[in-house]
PDB file of N, CA and C in Angstrom:
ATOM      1  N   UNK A   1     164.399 128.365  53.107  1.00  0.00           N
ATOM      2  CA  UNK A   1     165.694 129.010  53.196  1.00  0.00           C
ATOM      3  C   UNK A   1     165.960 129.745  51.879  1.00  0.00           C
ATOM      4  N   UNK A   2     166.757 130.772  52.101  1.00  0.00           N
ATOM      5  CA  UNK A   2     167.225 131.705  50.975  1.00  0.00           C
ATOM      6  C   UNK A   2     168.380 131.600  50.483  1.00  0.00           C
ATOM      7  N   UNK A   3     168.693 131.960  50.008  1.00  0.00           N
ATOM      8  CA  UNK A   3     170.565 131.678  49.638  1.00  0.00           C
ATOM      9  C   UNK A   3     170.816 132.741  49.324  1.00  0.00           C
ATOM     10  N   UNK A   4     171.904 133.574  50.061  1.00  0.00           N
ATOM     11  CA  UNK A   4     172.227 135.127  49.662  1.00  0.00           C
ATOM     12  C   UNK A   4     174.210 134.774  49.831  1.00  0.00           C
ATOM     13  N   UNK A   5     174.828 136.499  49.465  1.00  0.00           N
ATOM     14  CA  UNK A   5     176.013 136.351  49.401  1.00  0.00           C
ATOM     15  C   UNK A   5     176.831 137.529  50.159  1.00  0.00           C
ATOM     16  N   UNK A   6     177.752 136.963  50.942  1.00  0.00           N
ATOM     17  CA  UNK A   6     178.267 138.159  51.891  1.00  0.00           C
ATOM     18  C   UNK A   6     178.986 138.824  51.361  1.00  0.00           C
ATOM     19  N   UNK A   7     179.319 140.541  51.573  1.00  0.00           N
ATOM     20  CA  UNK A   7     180.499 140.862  50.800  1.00  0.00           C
ATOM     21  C   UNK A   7     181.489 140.281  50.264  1.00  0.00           C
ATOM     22  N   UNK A   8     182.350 139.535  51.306  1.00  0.00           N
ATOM     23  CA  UNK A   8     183.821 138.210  50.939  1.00  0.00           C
ATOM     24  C   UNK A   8     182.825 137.745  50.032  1.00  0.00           C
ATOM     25  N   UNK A   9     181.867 137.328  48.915  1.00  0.00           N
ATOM     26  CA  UNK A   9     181.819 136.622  48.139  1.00  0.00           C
ATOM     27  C   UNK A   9     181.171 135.092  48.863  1.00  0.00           C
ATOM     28  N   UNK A  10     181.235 134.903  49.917  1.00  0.00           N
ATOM     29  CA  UNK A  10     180.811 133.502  50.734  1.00  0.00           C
ATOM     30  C   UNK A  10     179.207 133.512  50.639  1.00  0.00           C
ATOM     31  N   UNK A  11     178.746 132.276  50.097  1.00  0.00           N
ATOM     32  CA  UNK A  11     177.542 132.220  49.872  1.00  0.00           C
ATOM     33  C   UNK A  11     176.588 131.171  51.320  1.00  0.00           C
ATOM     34  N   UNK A  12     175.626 131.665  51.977  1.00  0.00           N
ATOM     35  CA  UNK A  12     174.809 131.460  53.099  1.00  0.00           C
ATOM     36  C   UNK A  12     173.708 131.241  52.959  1.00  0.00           C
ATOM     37  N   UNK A  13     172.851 130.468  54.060  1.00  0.00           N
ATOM     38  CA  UNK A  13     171.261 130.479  53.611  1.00  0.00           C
ATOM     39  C   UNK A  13     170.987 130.944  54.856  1.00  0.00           C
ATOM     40  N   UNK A  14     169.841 131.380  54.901  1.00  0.00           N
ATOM     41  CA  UNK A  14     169.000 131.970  56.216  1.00  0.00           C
ATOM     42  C   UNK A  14     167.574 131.422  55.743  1.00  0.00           C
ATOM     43  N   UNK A  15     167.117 131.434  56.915  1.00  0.00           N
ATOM     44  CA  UNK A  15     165.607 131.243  56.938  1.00  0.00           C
ATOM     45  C   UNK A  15     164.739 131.991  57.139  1.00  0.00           C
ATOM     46  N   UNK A  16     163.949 132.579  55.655  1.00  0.00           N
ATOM     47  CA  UNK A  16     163.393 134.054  55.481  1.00  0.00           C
ATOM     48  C   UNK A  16     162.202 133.882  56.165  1.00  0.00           C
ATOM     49  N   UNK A  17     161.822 132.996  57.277  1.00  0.00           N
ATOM     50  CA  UNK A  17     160.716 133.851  58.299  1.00  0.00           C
ATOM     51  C   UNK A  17     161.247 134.305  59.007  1.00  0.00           C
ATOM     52  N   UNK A  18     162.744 134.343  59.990  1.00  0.00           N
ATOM     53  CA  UNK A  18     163.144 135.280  60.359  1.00  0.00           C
ATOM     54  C   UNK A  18     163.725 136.343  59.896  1.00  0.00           C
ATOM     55  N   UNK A  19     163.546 136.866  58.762  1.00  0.00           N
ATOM     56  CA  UNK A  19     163.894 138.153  58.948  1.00  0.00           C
ATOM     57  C   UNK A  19     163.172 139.068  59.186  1.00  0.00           C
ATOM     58  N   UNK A  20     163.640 140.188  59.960  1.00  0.00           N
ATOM     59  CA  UNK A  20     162.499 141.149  60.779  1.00  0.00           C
ATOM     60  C   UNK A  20     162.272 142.218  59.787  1.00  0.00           C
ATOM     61  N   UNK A  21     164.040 142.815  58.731  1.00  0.00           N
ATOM     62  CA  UNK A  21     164.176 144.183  57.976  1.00  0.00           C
ATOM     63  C   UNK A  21     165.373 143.745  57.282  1.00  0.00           C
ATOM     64  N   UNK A  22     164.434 144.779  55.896  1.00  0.00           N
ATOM     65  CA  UNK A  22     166.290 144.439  55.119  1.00  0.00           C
ATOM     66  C   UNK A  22     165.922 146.076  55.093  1.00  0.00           C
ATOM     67  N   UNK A  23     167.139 146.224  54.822  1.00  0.00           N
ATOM     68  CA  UNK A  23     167.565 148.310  54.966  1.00  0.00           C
ATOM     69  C   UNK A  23     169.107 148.061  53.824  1.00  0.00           C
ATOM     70  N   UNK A  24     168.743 149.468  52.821  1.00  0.00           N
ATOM     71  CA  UNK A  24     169.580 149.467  52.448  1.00  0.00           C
ATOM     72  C   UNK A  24     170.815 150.643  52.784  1.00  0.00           C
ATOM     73  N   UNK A  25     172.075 150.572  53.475  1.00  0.00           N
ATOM     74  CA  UNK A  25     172.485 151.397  53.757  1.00  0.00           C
ATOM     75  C   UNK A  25     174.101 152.558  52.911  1.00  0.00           C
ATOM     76  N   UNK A  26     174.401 152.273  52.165  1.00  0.00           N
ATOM     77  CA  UNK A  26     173.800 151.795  50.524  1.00  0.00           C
ATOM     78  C   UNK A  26     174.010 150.576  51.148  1.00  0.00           C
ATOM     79  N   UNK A  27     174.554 149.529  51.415  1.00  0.00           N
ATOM     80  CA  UNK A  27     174.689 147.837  51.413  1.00  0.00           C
ATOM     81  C   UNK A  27     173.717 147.712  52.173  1.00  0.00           C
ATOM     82  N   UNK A  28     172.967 146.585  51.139  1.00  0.00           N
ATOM     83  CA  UNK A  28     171.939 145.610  52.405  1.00  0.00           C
ATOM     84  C   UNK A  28     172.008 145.177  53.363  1.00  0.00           C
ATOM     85  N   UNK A  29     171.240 145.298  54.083  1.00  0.00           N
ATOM     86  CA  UNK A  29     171.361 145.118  55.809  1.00  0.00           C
ATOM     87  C   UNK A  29     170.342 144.215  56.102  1.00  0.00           C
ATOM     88  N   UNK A  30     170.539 142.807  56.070  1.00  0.00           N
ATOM     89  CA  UNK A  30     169.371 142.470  56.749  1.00  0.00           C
ATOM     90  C   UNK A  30     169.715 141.977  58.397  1.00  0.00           C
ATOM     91  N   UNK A  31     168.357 142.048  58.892  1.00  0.00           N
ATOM     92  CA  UNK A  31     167.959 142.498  60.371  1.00  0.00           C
ATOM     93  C   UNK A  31     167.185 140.886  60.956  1.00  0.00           C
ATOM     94  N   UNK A  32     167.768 139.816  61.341  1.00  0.00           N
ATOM     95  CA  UNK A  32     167.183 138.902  61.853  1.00  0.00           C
ATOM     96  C   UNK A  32     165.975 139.259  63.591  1.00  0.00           C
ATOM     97  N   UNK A  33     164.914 138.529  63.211  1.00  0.00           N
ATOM     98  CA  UNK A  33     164.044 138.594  64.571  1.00  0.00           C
ATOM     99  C   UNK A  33     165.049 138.069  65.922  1.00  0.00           C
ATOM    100  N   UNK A  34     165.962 137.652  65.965  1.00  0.00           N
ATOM    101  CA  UNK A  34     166.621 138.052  67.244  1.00  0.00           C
ATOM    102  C   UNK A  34     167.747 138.706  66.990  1.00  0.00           C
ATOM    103  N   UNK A  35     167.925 139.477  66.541  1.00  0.00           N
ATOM    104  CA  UNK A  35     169.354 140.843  66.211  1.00  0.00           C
ATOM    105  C   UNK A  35     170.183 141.012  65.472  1.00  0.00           C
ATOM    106  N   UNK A  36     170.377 139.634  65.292  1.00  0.00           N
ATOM    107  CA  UNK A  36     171.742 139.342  64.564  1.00  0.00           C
ATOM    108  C   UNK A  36     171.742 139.823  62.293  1.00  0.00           C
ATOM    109  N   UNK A  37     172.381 140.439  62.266  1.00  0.00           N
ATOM    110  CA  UNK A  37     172.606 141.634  60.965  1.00  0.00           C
ATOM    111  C   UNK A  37     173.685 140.636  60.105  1.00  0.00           C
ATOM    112  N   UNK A  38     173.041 140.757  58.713  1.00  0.00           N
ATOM    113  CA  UNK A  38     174.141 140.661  57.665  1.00  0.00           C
ATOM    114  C   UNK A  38     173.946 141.272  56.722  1.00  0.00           C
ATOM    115  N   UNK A  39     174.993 141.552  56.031  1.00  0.00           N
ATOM    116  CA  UNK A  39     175.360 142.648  55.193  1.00  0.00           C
ATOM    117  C   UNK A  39     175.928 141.638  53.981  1.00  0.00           C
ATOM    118  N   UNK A  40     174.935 141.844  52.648  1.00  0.00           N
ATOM    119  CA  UNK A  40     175.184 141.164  51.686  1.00  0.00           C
ATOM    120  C   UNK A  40     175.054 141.874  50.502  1.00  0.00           C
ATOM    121  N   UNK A  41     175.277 141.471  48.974  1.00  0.00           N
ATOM    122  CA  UNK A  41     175.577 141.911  48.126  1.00  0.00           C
ATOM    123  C   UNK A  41     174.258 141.664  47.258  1.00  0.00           C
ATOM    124  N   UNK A  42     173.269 141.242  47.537  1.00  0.00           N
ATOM    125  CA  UNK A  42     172.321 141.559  46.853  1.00  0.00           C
ATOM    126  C   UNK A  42     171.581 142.478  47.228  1.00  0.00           C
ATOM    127  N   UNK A  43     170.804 143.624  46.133  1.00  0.00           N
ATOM    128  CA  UNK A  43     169.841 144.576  46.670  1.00  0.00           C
ATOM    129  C   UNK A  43     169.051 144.133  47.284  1.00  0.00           C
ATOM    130  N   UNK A  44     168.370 145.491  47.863  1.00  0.00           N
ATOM    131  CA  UNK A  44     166.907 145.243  48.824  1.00  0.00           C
ATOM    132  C   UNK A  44     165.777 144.450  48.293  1.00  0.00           C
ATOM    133  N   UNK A  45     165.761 144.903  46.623  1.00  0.00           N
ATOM    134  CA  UNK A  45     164.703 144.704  45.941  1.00  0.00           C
ATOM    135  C   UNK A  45     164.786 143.128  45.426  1.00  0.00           C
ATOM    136  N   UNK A  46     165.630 142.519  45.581  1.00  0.00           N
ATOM    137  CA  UNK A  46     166.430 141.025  45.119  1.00  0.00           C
ATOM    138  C   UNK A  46     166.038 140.575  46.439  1.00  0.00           C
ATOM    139  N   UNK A  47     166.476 140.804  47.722  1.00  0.00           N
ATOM    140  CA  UNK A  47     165.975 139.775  48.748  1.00  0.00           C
ATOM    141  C   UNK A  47     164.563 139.534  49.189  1.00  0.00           C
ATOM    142  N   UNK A  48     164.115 140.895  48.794  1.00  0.00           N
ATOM    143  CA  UNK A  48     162.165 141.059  48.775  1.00  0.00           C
ATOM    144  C   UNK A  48     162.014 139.850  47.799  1.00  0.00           C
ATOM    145  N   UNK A  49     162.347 139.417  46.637  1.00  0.00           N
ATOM    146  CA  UNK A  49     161.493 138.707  45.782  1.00  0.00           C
ATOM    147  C   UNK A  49     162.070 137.352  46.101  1.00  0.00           C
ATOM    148  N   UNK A  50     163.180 136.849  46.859  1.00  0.00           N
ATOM    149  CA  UNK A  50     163.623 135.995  47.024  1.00  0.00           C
ATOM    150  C   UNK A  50     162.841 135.261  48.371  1.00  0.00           C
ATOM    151  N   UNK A  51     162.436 136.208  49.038  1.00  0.00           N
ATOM    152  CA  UNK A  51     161.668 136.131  50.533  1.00  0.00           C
ATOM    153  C   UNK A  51     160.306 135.777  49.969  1.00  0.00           C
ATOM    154  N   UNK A  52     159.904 136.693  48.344  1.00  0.00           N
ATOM    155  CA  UNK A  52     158.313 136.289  48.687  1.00  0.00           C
ATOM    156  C   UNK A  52     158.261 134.744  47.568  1.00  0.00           C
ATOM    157  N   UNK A  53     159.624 135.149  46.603  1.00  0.00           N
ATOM    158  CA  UNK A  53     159.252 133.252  46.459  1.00  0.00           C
ATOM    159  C   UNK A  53     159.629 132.346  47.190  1.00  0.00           C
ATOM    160  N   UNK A  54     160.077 132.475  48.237  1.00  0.00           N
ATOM    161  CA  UNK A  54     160.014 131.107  49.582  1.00  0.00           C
ATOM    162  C   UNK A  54     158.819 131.306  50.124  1.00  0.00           C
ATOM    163  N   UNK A  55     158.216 132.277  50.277  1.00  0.00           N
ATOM    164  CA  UNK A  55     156.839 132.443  50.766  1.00  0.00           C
ATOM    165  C   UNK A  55     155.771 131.349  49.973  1.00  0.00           C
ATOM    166  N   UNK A  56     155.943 131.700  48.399  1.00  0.00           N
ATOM    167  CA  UNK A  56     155.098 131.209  47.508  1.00  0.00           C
ATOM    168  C   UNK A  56     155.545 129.741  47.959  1.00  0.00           C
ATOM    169  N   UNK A  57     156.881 129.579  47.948  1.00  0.00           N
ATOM    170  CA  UNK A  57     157.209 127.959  47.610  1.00  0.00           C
ATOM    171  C   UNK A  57     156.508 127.259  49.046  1.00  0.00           C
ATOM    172  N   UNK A  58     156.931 127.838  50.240  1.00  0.00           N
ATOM    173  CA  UNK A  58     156.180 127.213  51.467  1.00  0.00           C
ATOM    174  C   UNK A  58     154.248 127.443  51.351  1.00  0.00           C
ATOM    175  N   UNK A  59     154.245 128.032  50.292  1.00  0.00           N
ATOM    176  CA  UNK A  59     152.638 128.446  50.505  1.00  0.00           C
ATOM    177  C   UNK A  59     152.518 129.347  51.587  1.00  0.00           C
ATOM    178  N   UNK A  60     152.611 130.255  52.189  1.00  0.00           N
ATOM    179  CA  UNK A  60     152.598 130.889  52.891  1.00  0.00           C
ATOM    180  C   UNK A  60     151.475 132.265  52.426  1.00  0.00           C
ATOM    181  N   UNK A  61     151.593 132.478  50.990  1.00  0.00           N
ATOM    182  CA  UNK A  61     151.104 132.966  50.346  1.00  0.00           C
ATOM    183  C   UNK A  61     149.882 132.594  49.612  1.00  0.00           C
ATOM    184  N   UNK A  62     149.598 131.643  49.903  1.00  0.00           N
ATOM    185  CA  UNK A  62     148.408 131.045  49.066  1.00  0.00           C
ATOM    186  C   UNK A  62     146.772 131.640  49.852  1.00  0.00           C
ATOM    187  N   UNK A  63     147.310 132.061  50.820  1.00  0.00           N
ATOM    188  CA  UNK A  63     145.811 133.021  51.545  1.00  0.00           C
ATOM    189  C   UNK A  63     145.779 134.087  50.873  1.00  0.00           C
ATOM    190  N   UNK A  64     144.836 134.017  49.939  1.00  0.00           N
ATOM    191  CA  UNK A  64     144.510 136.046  49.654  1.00  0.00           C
ATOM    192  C   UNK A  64     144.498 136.683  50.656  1.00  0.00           C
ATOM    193  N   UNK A  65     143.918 136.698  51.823  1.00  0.00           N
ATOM    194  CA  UNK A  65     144.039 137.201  52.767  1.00  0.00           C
ATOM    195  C   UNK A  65     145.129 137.876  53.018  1.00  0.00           C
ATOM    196  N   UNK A  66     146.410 136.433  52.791  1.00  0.00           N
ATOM    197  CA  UNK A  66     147.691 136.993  53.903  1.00  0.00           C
ATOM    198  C   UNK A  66     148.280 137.762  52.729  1.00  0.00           C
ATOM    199  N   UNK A  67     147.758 137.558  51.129  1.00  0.00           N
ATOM    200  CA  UNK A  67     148.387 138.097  50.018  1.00  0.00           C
ATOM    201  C   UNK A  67     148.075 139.785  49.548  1.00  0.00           C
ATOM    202  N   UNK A  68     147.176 139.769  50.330  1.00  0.00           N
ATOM    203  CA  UNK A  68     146.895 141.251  50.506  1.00  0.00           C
ATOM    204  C   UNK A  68     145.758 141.456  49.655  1.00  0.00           C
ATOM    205  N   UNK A  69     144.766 140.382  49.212  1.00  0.00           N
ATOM    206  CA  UNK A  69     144.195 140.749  47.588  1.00  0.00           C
ATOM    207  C   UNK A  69     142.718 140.880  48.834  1.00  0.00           C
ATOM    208  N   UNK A  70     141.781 141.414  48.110  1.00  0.00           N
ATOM    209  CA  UNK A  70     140.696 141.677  49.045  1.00  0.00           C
ATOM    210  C   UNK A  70     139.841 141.375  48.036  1.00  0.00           C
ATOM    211  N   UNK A  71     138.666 140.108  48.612  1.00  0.00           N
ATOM    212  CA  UNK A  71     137.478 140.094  47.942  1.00  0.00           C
ATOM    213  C   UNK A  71     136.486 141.136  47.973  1.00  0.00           C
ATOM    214  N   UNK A  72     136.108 141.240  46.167  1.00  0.00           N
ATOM    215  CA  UNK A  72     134.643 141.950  46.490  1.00  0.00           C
ATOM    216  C   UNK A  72     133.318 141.191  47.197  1.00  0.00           C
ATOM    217  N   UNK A  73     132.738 141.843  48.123  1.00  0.00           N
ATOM    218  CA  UNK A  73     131.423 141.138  48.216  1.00  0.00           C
ATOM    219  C   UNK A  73     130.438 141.841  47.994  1.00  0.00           C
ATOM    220  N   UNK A  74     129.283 141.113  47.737  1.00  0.00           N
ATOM    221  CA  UNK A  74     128.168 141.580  46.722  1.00  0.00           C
ATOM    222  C   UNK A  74     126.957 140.901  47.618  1.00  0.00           C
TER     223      UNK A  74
END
């Protein structure tokens, strides 16, 4: 889970495998995998790193693979 903050200042957690999109419109928009939108006060670029350290923290990230890094082979 993430912990973000709604305009009113009210602080929420979501659970960053569902989110599908964050969009900034200027206000962040994030876009849950079944529809449902919130609009919060942290940038785009703040919920990206917040998403990929829950990633790190669940390990989710611990596959180079899924981390995007590509072995050389020889």
């Amino acid at each position: 889970m993430i912990q973000l903050t709604k305009l009113n200042g009210k602080t929420f957690s979501v659970n960053a495998l569902y989110i599908e999109t964050v969009e900034s419109f200027p206000d962040t928009t994030i876009t849950l995998t079944n529809g449902r939108k919130f609009i919060v006060k942290e940038s785009e670029e703040e919920v990206r790193r917040k998403v990929t350290d829950y990633y790190r923290t669940i390990q989710v990230l611990s596959n180079p693979h899924l981390r995007g890094d590509e072995e050389n082979e020889e």
